[in-house]
Every structure is written in C-alpha cells, then in structure tokens.
Protein backbone atom coordinates (compact mmCIF):
# COMPACT_ATOMS: atom_id res chain seq x y z
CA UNK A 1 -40.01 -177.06 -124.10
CA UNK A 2 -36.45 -177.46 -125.39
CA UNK A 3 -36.06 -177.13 -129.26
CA UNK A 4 -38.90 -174.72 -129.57
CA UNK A 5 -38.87 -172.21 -132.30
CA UNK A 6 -40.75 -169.09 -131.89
CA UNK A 7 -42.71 -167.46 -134.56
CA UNK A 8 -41.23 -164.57 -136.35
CA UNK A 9 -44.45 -162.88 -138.17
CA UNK A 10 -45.00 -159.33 -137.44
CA UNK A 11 -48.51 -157.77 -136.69
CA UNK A 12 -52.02 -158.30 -134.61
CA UNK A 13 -53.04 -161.01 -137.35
CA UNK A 14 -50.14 -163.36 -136.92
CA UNK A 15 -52.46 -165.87 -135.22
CA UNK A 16 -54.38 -166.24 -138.22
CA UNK A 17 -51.65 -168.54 -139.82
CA UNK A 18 -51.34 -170.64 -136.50
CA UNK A 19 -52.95 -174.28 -135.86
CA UNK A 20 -52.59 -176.84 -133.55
CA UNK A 21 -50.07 -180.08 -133.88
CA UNK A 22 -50.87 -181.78 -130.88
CA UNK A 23 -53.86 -180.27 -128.35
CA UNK A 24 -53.57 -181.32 -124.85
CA UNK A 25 -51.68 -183.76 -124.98
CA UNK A 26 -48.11 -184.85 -124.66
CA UNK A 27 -45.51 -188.08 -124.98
CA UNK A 28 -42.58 -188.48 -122.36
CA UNK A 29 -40.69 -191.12 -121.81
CA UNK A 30 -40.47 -190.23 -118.06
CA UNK A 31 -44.95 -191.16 -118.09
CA UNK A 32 -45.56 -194.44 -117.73
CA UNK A 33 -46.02 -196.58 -120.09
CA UNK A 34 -42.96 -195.06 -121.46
CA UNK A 35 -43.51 -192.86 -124.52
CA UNK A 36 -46.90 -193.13 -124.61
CA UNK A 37 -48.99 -190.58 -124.98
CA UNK A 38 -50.66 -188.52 -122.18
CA UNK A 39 -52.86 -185.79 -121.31
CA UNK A 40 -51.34 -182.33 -120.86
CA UNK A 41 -52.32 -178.56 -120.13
CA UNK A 42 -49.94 -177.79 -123.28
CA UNK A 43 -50.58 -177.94 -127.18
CA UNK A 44 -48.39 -177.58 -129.95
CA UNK A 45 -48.81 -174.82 -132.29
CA UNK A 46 -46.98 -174.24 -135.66
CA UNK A 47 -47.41 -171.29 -137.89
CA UNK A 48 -48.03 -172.21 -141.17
CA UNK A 49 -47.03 -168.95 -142.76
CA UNK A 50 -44.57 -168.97 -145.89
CA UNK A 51 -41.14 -168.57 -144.76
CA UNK A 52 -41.87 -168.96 -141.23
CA UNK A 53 -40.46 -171.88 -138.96
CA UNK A 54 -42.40 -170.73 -135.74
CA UNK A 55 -43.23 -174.24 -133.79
CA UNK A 56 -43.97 -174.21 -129.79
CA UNK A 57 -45.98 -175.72 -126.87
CA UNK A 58 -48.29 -173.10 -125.26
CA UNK A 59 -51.66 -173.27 -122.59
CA UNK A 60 -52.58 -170.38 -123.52
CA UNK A 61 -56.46 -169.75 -123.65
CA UNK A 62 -56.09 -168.86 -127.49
CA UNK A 63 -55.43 -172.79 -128.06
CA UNK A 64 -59.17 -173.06 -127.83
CA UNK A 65 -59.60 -170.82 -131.24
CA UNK A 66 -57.10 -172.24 -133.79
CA UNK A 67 -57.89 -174.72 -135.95
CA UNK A 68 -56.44 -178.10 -135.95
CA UNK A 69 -53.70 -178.62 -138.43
CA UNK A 70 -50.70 -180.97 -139.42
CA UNK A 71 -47.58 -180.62 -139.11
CA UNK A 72 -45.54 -178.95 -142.66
C-alpha cells in the first residue's frame, strides 16, 4: 500500500494498542463501480498508542484478534 506508515512501538505487547480501520475490505477506483467499496484479503490497522503514527494494510492471521476501532 503506498503511504503506509509503520508502527514504531518497541516490545512483544505492541499489538495490544492496535485495532482495525477497515477489515476486509477495500475502495479502488480501478473496481467497478468506481470507488466503491469491495471485498479484500487486507485490513487496515492503526496503532492507537500515544505518540505513535503507525497506520498499514496487513492479511495477516492476527487481523482476526484486534478489536475494531476508528480511525484517531
């Protein structure tokens, strides 16, 4: 994903700050209808730690444990 920004907490536990923006799911504006949104392997995850910008699309099997959130 361009633009991504990848978290910068330190430690096992860093995952405990983490929830999901956007699960499965995606817009492009190459899909048709155009922008609309779609169904995708990827989610959007954005730690929510103090100080920390981290905010990326993974598939990672982890997705399925974090909590849903909104985006800060």
């Amino acid at each position: 994903m361009s633009g991504h920004i990848a978290c910068t907490c330190k430690g096992k536990d860093r995952r405990k700050n983490w929830v999901v923006i956007h699960r499965n799911h995606n817009h492009s504006y190459f899909e048709s209808p155009k922008g609309c949104e779609h169904y995708s392997e990827y989610s959007l995850i954005q730690c929510q730690t103090p100080g920390c910008s981290g905010l990326f699309r993974t598939k990672s099997s982890y997705v399925n444990s974090l909590p849903d959130g909104e985006i800060r």
